[in-house]
N, C-alpha and C. Protein backbone atom coordinates (compact mmCIF):
# COMPACT_ATOMS: atom_id res chain seq x y z
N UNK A 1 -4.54 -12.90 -15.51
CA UNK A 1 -4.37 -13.01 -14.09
C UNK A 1 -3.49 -14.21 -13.72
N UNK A 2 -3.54 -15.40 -14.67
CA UNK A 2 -3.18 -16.28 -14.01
C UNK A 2 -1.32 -16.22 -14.69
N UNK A 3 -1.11 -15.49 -15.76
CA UNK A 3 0.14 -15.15 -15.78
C UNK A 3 0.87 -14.04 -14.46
N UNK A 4 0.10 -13.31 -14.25
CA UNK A 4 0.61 -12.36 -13.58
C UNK A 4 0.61 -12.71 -12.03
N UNK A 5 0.40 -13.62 -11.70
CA UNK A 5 0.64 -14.97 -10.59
C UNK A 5 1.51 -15.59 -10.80
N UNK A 6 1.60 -16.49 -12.06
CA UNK A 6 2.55 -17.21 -11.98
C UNK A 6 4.07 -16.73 -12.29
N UNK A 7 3.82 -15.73 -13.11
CA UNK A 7 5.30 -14.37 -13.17
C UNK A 7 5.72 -14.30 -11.74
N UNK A 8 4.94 -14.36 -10.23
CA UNK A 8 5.31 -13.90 -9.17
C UNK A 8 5.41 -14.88 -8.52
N UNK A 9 5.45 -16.15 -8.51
CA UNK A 9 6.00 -17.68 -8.22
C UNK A 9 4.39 -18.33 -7.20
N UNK A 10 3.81 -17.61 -7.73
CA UNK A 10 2.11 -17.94 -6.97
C UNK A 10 1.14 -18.83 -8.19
N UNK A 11 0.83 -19.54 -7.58
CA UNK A 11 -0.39 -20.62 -8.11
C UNK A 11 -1.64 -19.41 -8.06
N UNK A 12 -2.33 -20.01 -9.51
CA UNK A 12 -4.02 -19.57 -9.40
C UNK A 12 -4.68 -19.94 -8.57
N UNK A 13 -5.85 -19.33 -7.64
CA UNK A 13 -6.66 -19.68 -6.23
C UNK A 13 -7.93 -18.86 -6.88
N UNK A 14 -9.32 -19.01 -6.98
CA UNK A 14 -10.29 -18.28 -7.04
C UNK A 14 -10.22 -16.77 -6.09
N UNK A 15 -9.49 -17.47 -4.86
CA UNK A 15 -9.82 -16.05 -4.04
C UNK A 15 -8.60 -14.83 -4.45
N UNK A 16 -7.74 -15.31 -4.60
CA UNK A 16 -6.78 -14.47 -5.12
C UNK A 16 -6.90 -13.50 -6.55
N UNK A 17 -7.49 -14.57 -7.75
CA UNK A 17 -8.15 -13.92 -8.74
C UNK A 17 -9.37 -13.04 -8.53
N UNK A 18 -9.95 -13.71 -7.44
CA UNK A 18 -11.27 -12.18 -6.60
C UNK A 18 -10.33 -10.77 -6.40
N UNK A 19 -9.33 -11.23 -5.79
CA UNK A 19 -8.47 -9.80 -4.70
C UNK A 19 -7.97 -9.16 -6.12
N UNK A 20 -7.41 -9.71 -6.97
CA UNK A 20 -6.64 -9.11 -7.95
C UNK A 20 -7.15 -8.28 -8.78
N UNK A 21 -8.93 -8.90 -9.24
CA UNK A 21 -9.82 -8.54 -10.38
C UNK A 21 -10.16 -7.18 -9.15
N UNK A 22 -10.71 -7.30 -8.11
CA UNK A 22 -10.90 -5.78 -7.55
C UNK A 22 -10.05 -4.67 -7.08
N UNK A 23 -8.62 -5.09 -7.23
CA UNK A 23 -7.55 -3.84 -7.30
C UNK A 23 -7.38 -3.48 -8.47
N UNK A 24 -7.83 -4.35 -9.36
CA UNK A 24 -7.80 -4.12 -10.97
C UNK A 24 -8.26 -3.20 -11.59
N UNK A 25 -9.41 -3.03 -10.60
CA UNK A 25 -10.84 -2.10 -11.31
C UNK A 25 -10.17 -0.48 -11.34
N UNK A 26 -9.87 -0.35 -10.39
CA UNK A 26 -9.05 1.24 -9.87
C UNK A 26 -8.43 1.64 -8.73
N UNK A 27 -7.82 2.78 -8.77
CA UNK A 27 -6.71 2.59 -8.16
C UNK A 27 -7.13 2.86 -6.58
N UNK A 28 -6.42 2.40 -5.83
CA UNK A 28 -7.69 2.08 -4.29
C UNK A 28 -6.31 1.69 -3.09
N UNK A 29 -6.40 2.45 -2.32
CA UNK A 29 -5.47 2.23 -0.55
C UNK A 29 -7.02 2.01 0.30
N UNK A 30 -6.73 0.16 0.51
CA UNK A 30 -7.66 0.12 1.58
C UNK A 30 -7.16 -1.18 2.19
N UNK A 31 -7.98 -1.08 3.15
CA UNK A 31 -7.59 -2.29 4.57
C UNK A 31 -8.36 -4.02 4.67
N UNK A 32 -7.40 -4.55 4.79
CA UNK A 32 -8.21 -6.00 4.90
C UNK A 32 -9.55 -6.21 4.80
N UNK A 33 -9.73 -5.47 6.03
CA UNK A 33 -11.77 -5.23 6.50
C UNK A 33 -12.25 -4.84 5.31
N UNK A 34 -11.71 -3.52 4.53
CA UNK A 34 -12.50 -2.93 3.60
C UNK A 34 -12.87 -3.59 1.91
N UNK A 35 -11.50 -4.95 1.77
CA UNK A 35 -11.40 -5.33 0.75
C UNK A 35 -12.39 -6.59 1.17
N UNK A 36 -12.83 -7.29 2.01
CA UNK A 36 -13.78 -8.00 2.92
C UNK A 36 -14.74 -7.48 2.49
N UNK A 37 -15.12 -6.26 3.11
CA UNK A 37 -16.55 -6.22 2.95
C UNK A 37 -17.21 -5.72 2.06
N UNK A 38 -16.12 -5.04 0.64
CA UNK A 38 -16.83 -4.48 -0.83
C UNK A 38 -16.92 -6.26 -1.51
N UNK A 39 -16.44 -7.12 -1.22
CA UNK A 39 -16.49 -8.45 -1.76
C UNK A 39 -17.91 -8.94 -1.58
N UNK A 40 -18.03 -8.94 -0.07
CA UNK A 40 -19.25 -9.91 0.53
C UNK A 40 -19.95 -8.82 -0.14
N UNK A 41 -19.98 -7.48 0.01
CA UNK A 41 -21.53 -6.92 -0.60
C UNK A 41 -21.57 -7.18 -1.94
N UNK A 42 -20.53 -7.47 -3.05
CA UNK A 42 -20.88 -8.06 -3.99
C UNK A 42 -21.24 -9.54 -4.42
N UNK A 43 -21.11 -9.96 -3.14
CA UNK A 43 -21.61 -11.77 -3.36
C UNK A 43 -20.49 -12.58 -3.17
N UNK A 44 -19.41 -12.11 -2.95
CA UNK A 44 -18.22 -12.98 -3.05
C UNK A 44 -18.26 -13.81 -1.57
N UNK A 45 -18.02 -15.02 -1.52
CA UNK A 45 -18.09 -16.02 -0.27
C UNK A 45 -16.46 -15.82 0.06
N UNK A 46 -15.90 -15.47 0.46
CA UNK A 46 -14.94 -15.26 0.89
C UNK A 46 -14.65 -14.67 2.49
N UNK A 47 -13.92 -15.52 3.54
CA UNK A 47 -14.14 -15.12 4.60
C UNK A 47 -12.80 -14.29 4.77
N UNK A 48 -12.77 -13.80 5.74
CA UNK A 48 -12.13 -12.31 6.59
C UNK A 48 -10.46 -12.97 6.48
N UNK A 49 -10.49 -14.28 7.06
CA UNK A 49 -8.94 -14.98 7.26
C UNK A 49 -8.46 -15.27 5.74
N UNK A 50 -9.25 -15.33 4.97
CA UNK A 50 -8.98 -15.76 3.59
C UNK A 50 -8.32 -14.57 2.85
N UNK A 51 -9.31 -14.00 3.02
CA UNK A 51 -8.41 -11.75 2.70
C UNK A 51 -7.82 -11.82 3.01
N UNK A 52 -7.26 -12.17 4.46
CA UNK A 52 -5.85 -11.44 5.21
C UNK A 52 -4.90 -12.39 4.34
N UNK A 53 -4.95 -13.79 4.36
CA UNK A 53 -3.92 -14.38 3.84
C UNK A 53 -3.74 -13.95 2.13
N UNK A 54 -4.28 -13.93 1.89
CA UNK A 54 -4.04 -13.70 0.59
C UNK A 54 -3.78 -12.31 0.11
N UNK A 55 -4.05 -11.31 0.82
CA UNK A 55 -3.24 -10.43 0.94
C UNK A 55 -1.49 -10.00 1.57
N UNK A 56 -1.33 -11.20 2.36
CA UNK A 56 -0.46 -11.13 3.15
C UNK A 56 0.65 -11.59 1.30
N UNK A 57 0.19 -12.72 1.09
CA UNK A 57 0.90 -13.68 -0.08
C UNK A 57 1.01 -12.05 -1.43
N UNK A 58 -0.16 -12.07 -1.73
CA UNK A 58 0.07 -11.04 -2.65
C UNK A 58 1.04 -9.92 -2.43
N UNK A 59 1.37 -9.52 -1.63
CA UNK A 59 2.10 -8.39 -0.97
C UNK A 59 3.34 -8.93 -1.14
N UNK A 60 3.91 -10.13 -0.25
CA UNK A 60 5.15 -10.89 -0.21
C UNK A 60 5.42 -10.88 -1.45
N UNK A 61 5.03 -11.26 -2.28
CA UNK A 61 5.26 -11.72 -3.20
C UNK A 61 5.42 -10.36 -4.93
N UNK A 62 5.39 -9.15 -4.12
CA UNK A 62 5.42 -8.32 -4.85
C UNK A 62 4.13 -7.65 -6.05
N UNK A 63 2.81 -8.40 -6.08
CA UNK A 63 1.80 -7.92 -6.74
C UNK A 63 0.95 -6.96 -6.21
N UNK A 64 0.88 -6.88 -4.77
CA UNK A 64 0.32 -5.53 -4.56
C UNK A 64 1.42 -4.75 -3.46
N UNK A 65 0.99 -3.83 -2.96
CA UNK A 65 1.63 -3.31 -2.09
C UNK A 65 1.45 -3.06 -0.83
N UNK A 66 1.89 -3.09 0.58
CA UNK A 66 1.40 -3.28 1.98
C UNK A 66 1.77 -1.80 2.43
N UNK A 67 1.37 -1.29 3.16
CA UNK A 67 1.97 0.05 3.89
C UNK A 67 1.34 0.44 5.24
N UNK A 68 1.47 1.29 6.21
CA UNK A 68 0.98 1.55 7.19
C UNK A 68 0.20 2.51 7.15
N UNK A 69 -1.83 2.95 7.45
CA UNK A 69 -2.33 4.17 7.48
C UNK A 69 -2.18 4.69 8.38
N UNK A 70 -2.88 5.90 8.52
CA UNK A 70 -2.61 6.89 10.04
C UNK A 70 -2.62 6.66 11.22
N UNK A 71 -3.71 5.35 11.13
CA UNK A 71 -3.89 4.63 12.23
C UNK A 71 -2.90 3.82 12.95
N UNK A 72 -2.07 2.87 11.83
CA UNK A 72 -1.06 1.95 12.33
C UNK A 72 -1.54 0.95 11.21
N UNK A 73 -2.73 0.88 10.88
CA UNK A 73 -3.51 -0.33 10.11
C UNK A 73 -2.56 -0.22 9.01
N UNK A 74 -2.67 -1.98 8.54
CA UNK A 74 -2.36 -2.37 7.49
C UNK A 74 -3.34 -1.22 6.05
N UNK A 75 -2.68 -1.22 4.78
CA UNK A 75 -3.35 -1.01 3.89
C UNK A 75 -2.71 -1.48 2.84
N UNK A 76 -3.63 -1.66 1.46
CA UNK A 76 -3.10 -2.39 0.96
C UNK A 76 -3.11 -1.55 -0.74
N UNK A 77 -2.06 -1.64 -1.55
CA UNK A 77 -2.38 -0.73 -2.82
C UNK A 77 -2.15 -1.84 -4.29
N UNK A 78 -2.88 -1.33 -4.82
CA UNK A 78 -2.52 -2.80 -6.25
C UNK A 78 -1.43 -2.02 -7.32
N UNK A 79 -0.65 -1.29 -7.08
CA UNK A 79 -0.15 -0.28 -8.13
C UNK A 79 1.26 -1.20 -7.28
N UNK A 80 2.10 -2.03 -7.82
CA UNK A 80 3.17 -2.46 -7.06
C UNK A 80 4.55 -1.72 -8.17
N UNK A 81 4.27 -0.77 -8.89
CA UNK A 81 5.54 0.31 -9.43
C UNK A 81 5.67 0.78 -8.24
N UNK A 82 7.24 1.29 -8.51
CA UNK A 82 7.83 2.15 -7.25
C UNK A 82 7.10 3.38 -7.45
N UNK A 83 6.70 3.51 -6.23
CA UNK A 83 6.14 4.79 -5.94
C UNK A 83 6.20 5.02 -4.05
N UNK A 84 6.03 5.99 -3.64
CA UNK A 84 5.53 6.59 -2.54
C UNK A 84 4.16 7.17 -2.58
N UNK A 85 3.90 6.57 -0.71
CA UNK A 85 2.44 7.46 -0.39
C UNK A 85 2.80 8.67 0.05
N UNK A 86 1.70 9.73 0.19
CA UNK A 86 2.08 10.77 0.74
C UNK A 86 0.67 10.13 1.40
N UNK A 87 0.52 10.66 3.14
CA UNK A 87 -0.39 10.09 3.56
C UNK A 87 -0.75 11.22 4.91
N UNK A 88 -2.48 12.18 4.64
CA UNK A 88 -2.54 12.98 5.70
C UNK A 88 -3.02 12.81 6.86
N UNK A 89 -2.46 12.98 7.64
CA UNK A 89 -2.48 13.10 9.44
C UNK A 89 -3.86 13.29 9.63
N UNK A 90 -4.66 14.13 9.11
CA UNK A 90 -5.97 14.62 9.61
C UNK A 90 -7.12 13.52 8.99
N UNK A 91 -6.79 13.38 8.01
CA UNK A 91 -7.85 12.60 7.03
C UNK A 91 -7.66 11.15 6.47
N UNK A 92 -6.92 11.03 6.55
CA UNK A 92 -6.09 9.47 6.10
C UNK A 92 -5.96 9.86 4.64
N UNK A 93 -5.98 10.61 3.95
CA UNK A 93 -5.90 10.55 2.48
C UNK A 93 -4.58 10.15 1.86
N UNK A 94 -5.13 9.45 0.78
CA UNK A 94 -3.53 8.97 0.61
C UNK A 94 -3.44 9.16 -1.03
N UNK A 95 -1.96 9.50 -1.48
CA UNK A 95 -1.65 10.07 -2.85
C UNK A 95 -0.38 9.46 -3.24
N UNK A 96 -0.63 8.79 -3.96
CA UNK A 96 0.51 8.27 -5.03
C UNK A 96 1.23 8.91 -5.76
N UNK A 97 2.61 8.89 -5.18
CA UNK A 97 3.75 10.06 -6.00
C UNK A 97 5.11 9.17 -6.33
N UNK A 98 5.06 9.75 -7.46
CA UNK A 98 6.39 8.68 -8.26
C UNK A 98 7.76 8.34 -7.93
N UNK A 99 8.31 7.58 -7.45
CA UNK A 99 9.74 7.19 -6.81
C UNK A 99 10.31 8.49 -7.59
N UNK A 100 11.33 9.03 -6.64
CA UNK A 100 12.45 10.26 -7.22
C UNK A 100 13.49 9.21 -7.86
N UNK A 101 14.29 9.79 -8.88
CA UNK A 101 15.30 8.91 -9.60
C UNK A 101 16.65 9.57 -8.56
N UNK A 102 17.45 8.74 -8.03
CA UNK A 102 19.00 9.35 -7.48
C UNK A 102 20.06 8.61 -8.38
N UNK A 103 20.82 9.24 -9.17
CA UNK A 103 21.69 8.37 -9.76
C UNK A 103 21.22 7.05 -10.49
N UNK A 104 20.42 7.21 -11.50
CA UNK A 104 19.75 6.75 -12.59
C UNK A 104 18.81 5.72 -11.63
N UNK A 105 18.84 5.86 -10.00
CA UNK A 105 17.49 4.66 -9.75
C UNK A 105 16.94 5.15 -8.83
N UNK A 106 15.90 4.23 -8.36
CA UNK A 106 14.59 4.91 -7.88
C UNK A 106 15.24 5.58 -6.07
N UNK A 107 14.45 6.30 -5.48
CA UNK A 107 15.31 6.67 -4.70
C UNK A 107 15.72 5.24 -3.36
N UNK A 108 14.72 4.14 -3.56
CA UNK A 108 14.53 3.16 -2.29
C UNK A 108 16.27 2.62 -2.69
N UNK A 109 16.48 2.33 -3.68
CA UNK A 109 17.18 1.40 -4.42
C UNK A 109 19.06 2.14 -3.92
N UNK A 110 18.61 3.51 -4.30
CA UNK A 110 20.02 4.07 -3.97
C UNK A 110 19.74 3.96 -2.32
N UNK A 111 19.40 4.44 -1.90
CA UNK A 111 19.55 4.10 -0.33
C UNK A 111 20.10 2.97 0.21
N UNK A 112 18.96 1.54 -0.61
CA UNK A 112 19.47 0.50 -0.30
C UNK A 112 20.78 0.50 -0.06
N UNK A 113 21.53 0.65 -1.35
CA UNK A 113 23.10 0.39 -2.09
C UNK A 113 23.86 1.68 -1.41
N UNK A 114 23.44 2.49 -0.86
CA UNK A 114 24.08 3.17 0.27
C UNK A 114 24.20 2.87 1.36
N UNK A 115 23.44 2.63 1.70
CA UNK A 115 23.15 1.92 3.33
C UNK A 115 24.60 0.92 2.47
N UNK A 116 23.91 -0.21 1.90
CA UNK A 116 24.95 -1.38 2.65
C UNK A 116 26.46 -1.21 2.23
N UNK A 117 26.80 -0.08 1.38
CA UNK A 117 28.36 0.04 0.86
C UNK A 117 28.98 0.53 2.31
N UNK A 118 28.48 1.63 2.84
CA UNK A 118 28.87 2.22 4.44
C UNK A 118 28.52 1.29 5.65
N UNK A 119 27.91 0.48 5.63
CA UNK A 119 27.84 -0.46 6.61
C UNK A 119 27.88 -1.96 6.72
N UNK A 120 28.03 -2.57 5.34
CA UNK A 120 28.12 -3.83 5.09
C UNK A 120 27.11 -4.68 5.83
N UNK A 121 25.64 -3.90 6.05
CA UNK A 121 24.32 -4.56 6.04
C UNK A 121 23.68 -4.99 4.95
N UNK A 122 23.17 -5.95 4.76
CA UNK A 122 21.66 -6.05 3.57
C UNK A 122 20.50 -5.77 3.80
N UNK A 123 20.15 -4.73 3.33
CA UNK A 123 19.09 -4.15 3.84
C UNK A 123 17.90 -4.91 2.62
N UNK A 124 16.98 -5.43 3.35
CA UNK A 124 15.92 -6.20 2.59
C UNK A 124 15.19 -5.19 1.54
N UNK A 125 14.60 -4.21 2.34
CA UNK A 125 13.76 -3.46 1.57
C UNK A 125 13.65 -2.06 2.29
N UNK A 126 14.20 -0.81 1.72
CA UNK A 126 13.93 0.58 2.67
C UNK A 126 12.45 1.24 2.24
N UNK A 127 11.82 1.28 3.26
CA UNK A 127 10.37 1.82 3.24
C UNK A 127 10.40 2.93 3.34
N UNK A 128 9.55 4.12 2.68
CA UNK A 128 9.82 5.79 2.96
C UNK A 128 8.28 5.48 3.02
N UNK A 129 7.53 6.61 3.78
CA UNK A 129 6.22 7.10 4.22
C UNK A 129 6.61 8.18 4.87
N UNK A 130 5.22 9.11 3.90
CA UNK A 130 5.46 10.71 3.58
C UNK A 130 4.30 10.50 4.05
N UNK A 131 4.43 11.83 5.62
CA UNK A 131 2.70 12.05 6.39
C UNK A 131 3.11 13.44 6.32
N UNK A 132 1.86 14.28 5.94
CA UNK A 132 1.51 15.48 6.13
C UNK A 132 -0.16 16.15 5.90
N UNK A 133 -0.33 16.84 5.46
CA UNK A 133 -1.91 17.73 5.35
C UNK A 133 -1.89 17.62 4.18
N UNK A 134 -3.02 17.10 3.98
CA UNK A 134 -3.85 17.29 2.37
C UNK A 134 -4.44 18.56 2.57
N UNK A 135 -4.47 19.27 1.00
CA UNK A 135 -5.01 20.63 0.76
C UNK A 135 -6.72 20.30 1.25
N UNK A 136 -7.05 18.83 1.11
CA UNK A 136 -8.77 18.90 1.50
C UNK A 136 -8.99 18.62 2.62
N UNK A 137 -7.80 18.64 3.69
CA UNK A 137 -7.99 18.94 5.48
C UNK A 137 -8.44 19.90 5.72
N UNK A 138 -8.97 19.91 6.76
CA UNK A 138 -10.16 21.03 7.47
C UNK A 138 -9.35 22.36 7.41
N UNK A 139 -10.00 23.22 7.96
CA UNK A 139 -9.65 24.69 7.51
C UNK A 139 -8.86 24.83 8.82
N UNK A 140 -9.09 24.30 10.22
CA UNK A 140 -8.72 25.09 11.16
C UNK A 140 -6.93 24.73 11.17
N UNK A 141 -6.49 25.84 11.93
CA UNK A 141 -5.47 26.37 12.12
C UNK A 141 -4.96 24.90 13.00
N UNK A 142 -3.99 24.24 12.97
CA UNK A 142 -3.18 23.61 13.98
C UNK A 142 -3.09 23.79 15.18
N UNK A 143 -2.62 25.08 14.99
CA UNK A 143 -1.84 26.37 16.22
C UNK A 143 -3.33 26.64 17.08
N UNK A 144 -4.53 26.78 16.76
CA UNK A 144 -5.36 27.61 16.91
C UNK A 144 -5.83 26.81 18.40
N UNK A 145 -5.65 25.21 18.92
CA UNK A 145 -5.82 24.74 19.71
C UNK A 145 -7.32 24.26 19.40
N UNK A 146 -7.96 24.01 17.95
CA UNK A 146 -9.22 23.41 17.81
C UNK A 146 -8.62 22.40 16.76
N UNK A 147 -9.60 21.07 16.75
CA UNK A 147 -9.64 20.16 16.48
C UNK A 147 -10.08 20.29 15.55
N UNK A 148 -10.05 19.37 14.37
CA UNK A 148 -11.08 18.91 12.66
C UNK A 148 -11.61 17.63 13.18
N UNK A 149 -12.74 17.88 12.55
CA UNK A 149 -12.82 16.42 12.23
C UNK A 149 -14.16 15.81 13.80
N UNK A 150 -14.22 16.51 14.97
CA UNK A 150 -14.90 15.83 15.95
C UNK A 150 -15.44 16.82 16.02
């Protein structure tokens, strides 16, 4: 842990080695609150502002990953390989699918280097988020004018 910090220009912190050892365990999209409160129910003294920051750092800094759920909420993933969420509208479910390769690189990367050859921007970082229906969304019809879920 404390290499795989300092590989990412971050100092060892107890609370950070907390956040890291529980994305560690398996693979998990969840929210500030939620990484909060599987801690405290395991005993961990760690308060709410302490998560956020140190999630905020971990993220910056490339060891986990930040993204937006259905809601708008932050979420947070420990798998920091390129990949995409696919993320459903009805359920929040979220599925990890492997960066497409375009011209031997991942697809964020060619975009990047597209974008800025046609526009002579630097584009920091291009974000893709894939929303649609998981096969384990409710049965009803869209169209049908009934709701899932209430």
């Amino acid at each position: 842990m404390r290499d795989t910090l300092r590989a990412h220009g971050l100092r060892f912190s107890r609370p950070r080695a907390t956040i890291l050892s529980y994305f560690g365990e398996r693979d998990r999209h969840v929210s500030a609150e939620d990484v909060y409160l599987d801690l405290r129910r395991r005993g961990e003294d760690l308060s709410l502002s302490t998560v956020y920051l140190n999630l905020n750092v971990l993220s910056e800094a490339g060891v986990l990953r930040e993204f937006q759920g259905t809601g708008g909420q932050k979420l947070y993933d420990g798998n920091p390989s390129p990949h995409y969420h696919v993320i459903c509208r009805e359920t929040g479910e979220v599925l990890d699918v492997p960066a497409p390769v375009v011209d031997g690189v991942p697809l964020n990367q060619f975009l990047k280097r597209t974008i800025e050859e046609a526009t002579g921007w630097e584009v920091e970082e291009p974000r893709i988020q894939l929303r649609g229906r998981s096969p384990n969304a409710g049965a009803a019809d869209p169209g049908d004018g009934s709701t899932s879920g209430s």
